[in-house]
N, C-alpha and C. Protein backbone atom coordinates (compact mmCIF):
# COMPACT_ATOMS: atom_id res chain seq x y z
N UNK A 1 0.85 -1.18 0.00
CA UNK A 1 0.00 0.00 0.00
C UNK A 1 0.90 1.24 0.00
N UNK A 2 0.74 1.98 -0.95
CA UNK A 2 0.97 3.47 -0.90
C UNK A 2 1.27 4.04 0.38
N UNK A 3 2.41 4.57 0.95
CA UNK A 3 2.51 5.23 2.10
C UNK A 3 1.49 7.05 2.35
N UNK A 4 0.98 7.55 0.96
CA UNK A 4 -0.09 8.15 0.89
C UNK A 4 -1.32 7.77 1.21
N UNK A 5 -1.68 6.61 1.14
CA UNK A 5 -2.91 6.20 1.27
C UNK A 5 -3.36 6.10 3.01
N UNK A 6 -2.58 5.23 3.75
CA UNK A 6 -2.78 5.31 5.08
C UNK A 6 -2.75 6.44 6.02
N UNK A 7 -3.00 6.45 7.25
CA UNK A 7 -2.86 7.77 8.20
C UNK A 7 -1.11 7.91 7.98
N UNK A 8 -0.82 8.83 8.94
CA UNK A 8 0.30 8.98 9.86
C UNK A 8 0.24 9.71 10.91
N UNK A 9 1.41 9.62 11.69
CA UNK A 9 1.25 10.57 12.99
C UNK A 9 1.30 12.03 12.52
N UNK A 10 2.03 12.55 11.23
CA UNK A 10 1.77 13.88 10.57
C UNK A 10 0.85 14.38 10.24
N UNK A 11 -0.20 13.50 9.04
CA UNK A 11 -1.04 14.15 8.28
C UNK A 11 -2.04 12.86 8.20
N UNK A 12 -3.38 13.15 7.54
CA UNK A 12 -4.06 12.04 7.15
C UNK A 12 -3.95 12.07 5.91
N UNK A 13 -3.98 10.31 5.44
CA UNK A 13 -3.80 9.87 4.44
C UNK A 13 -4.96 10.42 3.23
N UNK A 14 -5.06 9.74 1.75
CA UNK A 14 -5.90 10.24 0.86
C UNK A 14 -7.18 9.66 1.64
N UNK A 15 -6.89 8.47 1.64
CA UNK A 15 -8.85 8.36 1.75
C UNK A 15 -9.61 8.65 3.35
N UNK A 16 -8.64 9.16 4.08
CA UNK A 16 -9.23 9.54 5.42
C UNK A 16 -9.37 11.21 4.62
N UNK A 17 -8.56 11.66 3.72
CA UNK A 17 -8.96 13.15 3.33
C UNK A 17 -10.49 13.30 2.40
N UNK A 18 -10.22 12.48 1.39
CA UNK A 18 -11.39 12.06 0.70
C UNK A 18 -12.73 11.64 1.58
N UNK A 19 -12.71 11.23 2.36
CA UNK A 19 -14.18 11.11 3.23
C UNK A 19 -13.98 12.14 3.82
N UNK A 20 -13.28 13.03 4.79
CA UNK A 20 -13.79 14.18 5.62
C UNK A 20 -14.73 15.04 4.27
N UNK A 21 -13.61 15.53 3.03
CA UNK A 21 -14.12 17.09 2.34
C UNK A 21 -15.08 16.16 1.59
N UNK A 22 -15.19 14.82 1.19
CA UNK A 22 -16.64 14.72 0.39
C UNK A 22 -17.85 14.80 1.27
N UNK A 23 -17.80 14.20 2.27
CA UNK A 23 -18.62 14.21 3.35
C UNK A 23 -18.66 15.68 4.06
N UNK A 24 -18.24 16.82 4.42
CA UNK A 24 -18.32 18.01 4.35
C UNK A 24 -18.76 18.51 3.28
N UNK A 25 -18.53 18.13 2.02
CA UNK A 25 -19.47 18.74 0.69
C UNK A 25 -21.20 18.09 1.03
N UNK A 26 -21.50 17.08 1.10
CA UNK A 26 -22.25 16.62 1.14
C UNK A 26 -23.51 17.05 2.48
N UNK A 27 -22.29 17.29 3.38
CA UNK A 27 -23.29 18.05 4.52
C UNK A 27 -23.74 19.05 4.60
N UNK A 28 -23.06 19.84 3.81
CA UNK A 28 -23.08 21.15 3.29
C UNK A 28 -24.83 21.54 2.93
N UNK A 29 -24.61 20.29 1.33
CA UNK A 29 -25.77 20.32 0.80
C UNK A 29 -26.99 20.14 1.57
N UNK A 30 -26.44 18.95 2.64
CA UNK A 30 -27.86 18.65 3.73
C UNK A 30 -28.35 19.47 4.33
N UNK A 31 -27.78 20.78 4.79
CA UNK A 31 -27.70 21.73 5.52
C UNK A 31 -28.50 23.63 4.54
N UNK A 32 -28.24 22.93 3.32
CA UNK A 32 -28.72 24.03 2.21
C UNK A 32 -30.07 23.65 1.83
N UNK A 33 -30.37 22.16 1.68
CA UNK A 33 -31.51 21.67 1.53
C UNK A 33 -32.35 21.98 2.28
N UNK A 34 -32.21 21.82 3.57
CA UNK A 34 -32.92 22.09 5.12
C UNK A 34 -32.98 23.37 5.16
N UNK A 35 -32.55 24.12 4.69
CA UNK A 35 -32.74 25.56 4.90
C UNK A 35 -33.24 25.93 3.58
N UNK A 36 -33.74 25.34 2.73
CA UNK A 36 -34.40 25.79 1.75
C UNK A 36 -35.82 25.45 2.00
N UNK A 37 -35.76 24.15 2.30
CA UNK A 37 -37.25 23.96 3.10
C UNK A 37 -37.81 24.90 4.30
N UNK A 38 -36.98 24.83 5.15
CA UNK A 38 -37.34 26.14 6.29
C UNK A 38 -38.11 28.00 5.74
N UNK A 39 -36.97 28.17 4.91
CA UNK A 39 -37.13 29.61 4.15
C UNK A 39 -38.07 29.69 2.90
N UNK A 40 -37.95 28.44 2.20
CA UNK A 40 -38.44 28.58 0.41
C UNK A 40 -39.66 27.41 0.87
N UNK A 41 -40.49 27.13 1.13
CA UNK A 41 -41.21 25.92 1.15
C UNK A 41 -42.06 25.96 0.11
N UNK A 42 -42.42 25.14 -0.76
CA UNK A 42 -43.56 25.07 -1.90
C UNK A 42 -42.94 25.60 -2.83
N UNK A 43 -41.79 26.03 -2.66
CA UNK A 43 -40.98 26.58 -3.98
C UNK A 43 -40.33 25.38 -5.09
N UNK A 44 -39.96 26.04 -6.25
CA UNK A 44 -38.97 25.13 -7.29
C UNK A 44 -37.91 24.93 -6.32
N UNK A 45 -37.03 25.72 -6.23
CA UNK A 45 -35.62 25.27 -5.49
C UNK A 45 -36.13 24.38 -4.29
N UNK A 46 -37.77 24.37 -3.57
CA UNK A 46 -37.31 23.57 -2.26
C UNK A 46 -37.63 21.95 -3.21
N UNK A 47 -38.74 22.17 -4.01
CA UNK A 47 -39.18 20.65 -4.47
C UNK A 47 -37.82 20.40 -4.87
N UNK A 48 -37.18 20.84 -5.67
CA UNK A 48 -35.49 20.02 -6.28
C UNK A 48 -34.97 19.72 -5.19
N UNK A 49 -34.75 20.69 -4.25
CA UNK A 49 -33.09 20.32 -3.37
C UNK A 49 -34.29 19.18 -2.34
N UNK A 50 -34.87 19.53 -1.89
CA UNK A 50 -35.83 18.29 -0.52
C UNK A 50 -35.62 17.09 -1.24
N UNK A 51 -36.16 16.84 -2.59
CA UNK A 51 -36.01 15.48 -3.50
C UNK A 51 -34.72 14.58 -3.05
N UNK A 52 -33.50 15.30 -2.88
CA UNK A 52 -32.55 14.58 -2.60
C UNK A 52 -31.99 14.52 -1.23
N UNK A 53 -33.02 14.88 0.20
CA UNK A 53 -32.14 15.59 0.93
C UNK A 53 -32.45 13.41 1.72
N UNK A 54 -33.65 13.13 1.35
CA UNK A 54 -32.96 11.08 2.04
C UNK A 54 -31.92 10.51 1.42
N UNK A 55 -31.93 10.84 -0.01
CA UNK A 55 -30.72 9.65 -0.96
C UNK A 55 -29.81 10.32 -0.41
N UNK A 56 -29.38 11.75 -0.09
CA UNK A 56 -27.75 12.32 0.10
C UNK A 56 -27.60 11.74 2.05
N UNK A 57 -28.86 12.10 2.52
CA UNK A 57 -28.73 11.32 4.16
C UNK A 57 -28.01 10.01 4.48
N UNK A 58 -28.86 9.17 3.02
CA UNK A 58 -28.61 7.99 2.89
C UNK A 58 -27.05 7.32 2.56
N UNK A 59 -26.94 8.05 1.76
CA UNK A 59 -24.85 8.23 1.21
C UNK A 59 -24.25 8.96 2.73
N UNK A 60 -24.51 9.41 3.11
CA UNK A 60 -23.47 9.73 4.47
C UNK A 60 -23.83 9.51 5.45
N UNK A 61 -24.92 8.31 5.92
CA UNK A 61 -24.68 7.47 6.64
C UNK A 61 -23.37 6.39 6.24
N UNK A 62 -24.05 5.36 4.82
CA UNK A 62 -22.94 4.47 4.30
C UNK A 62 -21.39 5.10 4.21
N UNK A 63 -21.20 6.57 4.25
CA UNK A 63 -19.83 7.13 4.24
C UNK A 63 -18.88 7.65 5.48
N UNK A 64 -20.00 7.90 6.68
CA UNK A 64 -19.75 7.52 8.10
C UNK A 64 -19.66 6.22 8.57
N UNK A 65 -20.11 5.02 8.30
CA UNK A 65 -19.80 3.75 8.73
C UNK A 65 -18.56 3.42 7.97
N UNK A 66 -18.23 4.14 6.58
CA UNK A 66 -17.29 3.76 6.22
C UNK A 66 -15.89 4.72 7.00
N UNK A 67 -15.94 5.75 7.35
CA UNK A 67 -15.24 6.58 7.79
C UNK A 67 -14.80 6.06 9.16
N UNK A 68 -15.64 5.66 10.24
CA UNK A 68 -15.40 4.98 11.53
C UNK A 68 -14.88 3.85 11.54
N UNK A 69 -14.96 2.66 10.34
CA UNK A 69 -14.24 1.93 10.07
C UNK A 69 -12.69 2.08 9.59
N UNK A 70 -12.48 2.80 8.62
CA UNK A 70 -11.52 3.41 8.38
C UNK A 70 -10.22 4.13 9.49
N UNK A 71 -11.34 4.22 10.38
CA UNK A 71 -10.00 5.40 11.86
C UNK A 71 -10.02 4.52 12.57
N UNK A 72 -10.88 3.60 12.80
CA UNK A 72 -10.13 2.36 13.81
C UNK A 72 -8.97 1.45 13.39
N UNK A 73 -9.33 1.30 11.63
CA UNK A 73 -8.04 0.37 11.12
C UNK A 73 -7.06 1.25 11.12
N UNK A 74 -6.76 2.69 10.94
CA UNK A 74 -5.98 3.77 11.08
C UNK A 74 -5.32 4.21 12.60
N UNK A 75 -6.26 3.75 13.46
CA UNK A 75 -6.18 4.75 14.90
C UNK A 75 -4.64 4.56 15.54
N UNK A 76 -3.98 3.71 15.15
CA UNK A 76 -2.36 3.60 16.40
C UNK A 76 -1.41 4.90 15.39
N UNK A 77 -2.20 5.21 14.25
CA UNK A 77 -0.95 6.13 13.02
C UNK A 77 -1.38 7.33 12.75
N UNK A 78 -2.45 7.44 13.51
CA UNK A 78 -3.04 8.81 13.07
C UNK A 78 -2.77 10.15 13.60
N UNK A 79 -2.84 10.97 13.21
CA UNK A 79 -2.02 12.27 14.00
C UNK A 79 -2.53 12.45 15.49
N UNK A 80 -2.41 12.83 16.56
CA UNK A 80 -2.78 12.60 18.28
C UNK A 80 -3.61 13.58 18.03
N UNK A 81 -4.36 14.29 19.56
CA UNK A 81 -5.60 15.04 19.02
C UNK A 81 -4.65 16.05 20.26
N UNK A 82 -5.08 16.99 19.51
CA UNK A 82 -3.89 17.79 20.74
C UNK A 82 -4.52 18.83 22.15
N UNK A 83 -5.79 17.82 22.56
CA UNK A 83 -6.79 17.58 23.58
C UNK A 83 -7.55 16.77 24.13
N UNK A 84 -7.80 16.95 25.24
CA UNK A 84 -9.45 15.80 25.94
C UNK A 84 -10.57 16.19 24.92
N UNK A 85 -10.32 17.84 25.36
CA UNK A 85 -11.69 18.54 24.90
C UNK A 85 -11.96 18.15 22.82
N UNK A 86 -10.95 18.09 22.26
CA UNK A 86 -10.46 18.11 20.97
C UNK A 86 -10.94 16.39 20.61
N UNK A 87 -10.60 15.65 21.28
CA UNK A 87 -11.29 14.23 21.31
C UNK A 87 -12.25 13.70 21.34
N UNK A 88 -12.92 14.84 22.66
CA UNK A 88 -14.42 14.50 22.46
C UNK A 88 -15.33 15.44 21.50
N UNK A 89 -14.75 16.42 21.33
CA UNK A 89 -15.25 17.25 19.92
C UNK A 89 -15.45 16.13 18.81
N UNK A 90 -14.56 15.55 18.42
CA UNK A 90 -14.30 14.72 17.25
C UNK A 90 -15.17 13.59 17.21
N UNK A 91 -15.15 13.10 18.78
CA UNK A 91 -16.23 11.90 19.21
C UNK A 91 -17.42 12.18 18.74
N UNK A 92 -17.86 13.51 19.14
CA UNK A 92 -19.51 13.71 19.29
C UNK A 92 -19.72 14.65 18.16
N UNK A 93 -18.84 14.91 17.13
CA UNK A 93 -19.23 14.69 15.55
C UNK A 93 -19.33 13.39 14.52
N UNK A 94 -18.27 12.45 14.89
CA UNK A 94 -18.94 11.17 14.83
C UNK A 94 -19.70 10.53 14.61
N UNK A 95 -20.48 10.58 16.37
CA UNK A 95 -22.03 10.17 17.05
C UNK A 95 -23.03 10.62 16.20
N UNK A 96 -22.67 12.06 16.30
CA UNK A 96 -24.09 12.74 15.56
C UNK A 96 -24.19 12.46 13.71
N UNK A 97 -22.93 12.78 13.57
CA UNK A 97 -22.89 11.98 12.24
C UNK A 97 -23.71 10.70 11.28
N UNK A 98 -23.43 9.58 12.56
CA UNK A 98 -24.10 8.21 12.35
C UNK A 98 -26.04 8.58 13.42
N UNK A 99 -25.99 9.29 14.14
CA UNK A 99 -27.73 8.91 15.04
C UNK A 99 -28.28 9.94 13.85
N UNK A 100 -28.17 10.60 13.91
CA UNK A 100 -29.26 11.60 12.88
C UNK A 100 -29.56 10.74 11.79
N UNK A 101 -29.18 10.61 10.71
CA UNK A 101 -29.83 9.40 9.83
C UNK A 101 -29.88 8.37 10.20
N UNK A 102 -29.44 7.51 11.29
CA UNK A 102 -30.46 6.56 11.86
C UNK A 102 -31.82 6.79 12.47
N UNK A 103 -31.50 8.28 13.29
CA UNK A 103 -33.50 8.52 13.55
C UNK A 103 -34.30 8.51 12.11
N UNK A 104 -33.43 9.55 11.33
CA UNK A 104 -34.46 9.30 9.93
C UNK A 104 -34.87 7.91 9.77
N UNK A 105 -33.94 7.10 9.40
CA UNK A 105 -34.46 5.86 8.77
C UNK A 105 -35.11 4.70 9.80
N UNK A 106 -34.94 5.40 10.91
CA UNK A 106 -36.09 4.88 12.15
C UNK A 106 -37.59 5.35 11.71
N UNK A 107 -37.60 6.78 11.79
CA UNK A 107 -39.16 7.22 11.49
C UNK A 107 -39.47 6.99 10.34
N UNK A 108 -38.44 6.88 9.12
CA UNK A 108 -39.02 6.83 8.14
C UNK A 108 -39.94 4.80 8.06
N UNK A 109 -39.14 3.95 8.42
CA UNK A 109 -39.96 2.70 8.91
C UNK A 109 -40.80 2.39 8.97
N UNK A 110 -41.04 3.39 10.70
CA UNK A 110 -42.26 3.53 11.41
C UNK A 110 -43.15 4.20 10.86
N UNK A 111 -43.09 4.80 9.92
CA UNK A 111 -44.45 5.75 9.10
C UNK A 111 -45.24 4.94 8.69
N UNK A 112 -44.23 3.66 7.96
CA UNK A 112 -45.08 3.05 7.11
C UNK A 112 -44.61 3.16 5.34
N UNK A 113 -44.16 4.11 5.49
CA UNK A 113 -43.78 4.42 3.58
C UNK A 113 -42.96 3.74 3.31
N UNK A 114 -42.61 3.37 1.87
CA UNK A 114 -41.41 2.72 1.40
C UNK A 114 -40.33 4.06 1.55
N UNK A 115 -39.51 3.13 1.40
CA UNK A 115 -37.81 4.21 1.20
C UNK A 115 -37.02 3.82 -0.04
N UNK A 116 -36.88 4.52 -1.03
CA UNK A 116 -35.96 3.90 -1.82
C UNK A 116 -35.13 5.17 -1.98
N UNK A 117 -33.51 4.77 -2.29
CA UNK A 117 -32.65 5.56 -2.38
C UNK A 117 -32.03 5.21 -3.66
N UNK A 118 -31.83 6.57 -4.64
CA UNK A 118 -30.64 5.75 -5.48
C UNK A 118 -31.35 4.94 -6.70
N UNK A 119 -32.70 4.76 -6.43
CA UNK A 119 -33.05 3.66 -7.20
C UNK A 119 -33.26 2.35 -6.79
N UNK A 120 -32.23 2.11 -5.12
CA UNK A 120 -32.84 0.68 -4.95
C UNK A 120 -33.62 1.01 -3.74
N UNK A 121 -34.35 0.08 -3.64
CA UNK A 121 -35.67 -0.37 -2.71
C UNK A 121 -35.05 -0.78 -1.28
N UNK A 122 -34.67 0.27 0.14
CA UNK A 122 -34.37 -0.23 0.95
C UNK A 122 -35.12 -0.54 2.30
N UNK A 123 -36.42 0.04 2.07
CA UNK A 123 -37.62 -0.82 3.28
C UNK A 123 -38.71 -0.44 2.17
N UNK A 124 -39.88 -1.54 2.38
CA UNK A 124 -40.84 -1.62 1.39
C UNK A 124 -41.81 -0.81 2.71
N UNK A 125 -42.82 -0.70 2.32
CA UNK A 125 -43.93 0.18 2.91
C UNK A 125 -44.99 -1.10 3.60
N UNK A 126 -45.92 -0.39 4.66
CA UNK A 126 -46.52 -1.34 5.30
C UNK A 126 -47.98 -0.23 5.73
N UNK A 127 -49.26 -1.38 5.71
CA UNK A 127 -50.34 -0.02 6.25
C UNK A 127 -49.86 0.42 7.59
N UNK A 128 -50.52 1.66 8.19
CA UNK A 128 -49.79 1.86 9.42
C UNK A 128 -48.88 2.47 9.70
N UNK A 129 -48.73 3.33 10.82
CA UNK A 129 -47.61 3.25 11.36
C UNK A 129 -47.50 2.91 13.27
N UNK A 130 -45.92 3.19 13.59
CA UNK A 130 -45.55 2.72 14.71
C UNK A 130 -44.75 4.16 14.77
N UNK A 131 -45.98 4.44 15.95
CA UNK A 131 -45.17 6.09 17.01
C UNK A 131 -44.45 5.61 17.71
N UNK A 132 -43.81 4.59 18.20
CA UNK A 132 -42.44 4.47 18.92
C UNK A 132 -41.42 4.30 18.12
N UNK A 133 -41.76 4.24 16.98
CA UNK A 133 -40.06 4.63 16.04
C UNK A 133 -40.51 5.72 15.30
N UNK A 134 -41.03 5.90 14.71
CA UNK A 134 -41.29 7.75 14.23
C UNK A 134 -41.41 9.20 15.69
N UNK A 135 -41.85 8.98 16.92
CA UNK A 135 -41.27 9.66 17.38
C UNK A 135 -39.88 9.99 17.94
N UNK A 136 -38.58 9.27 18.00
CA UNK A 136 -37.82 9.95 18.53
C UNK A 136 -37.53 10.44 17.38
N UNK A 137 -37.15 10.14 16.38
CA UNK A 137 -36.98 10.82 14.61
C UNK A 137 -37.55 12.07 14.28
N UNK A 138 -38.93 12.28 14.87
CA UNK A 138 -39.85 13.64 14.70
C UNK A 138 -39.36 14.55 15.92
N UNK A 139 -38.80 14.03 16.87
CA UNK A 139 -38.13 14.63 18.23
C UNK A 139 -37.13 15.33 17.85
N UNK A 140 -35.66 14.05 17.18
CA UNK A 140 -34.62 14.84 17.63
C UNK A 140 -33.85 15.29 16.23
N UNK A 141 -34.51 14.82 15.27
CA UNK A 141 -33.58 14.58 13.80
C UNK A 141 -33.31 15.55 13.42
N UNK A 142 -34.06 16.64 13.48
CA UNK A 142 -34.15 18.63 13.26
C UNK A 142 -32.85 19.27 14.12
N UNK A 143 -33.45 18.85 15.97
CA UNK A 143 -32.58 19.83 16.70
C UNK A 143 -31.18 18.90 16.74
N UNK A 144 -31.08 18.02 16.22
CA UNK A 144 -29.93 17.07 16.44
C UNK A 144 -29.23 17.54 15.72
N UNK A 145 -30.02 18.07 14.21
CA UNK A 145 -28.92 18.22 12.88
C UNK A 145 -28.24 19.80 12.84
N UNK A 146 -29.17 20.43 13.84
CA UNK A 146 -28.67 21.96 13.88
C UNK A 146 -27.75 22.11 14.82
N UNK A 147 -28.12 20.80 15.95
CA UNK A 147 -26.70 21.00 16.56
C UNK A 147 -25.41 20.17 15.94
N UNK A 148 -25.48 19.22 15.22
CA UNK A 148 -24.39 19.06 14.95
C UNK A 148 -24.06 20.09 13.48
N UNK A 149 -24.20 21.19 13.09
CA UNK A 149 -24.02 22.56 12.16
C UNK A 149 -23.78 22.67 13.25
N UNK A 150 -23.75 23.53 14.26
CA UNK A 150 -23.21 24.40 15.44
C UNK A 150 -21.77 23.78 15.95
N UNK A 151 -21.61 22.48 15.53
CA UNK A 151 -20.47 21.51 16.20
C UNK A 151 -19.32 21.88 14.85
N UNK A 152 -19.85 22.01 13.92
CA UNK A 152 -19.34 21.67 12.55
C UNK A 152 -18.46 23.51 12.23
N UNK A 153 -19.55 24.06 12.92
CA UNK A 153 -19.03 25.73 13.16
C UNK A 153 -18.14 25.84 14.08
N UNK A 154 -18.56 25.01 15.08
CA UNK A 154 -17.03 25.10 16.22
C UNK A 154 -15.91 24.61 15.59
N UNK A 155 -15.90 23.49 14.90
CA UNK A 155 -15.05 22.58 14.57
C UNK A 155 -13.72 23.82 13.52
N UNK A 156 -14.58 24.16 12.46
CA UNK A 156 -13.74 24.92 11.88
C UNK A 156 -13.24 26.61 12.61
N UNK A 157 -13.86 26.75 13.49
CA UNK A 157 -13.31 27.86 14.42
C UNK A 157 -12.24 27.39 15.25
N UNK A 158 -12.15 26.13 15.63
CA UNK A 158 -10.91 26.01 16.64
C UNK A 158 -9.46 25.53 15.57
N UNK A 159 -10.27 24.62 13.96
CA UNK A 159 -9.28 25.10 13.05
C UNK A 159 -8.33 26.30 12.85
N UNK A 160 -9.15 27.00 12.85
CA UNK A 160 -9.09 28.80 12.18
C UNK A 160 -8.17 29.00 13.77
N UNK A 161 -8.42 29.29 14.79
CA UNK A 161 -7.66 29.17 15.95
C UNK A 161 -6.17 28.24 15.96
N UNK A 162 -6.42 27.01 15.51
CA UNK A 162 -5.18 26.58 15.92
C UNK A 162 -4.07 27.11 14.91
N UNK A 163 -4.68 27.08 13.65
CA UNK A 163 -3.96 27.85 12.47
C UNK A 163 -2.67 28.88 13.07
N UNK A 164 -3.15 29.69 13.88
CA UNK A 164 -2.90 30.67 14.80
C UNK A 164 -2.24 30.45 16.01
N UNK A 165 -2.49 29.30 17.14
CA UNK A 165 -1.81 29.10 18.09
C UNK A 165 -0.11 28.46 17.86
N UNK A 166 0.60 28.95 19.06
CA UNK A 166 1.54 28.33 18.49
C UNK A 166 2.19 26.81 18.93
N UNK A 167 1.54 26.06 19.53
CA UNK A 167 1.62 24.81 19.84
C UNK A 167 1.79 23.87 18.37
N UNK A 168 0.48 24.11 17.52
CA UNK A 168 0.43 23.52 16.36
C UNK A 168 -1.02 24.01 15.37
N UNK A 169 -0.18 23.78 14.14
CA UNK A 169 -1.25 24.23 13.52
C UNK A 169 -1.58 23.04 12.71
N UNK A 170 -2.89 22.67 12.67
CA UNK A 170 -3.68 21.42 12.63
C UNK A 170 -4.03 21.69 11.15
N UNK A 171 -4.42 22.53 10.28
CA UNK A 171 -4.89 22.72 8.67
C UNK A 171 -3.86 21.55 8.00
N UNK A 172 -2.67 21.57 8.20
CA UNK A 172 -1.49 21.20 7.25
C UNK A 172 -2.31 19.36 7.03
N UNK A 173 -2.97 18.93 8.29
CA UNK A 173 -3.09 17.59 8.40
C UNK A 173 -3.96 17.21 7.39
N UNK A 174 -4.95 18.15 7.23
CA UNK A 174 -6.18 17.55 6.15
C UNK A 174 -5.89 18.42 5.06
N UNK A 175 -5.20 19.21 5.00
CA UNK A 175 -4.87 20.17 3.32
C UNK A 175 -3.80 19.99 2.87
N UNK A 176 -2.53 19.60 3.37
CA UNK A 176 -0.90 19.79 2.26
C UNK A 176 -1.14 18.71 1.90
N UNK A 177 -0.33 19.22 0.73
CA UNK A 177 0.19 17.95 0.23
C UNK A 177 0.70 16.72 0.72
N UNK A 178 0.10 15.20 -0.41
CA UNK A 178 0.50 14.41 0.15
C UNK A 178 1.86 13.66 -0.41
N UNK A 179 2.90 13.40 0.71
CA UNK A 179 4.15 12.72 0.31
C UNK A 179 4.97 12.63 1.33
N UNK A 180 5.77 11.78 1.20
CA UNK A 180 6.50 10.84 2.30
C UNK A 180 8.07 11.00 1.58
């Protein structure tokens, strides 16, 4: 394997870089969608962007299970976190990462509707629904997702900060160039 490809204690490798900024593009969009629905509702731009806002949920769940897999086979090479507080930051973007589209695809279940993403068929529909899996989904999936945007705003502020401190500056790990 490519000594680019894996972590190191310097920098992260390509495909730990490739899942953070695609998955940051992607949240992006989740986050533009949701706020197009909030602001534009019944509009052209909300019917387009809402259309995709389960299939793109749906891709970054499968890109967070792939990402958490990825830093555990990575975790003894990966750059240290240069905090408690910085660790559990990272933790509980993670978390929220993977529960928010699991409440979705909890309530979405419990409604009763089919789900298809993508084109394929991943729960078929049933009459009915079940309020003990569509409510915590109708509970927390909203204030969950605005707080993890508020986490995602910290995240790049203590970037933008460390940039600046002089202990270390943390950008070089997910932006320079890669080479050994």
């Amino acid at each position: 394997m490519s000594s680019i490809i894996p972590d190191s204690t310097y920098r992260y490798g390509l495909i730990s870089r490739a899942l953070h900024w695609g998955m940051a593009l992607l949240l992006g969009w989740q986050f533009f969608t949701t706020a197009v629905r909030v602001l534009m509702e019944d509009s052209a731009l909300d019917e387009f962007t809402w259309g995709t806002h389960k299939a793109v949920g749906t891709l970054l769940m499968t890109l967070i299970l792939l990402r958490v897999l990825w830093a555990l086979i990575n975790l003894r090479q990966r750059p240290p976190s240069l905090s408690i507080a910085a660790r559990l930051g990272h933790l509980a973007l993670y978390a929220l990462m993977l529960i928010i589209p699991l409440l979705a695809l909890l309530r979405q279940y419990g409604s009763g509707r089919e789900f298809a993403a993508f084109g394929l068929q991943l729960m078929a529909g049933f009459e009915g629904e079940i309020e003990a899996l569509t409510a915590p989904g109708n509970l927390l999936h909203g204030w969950l997702g605005w707080t993890l945007l508020a986490m995602i705003v910290g995240h790049i502020g203590m970037t933008l900060y460390h940039r600046r401190h002089p202990i270390e500056n943390v950008l070089p790990r997910m932006i320079s160039k890669l080479r050994d």
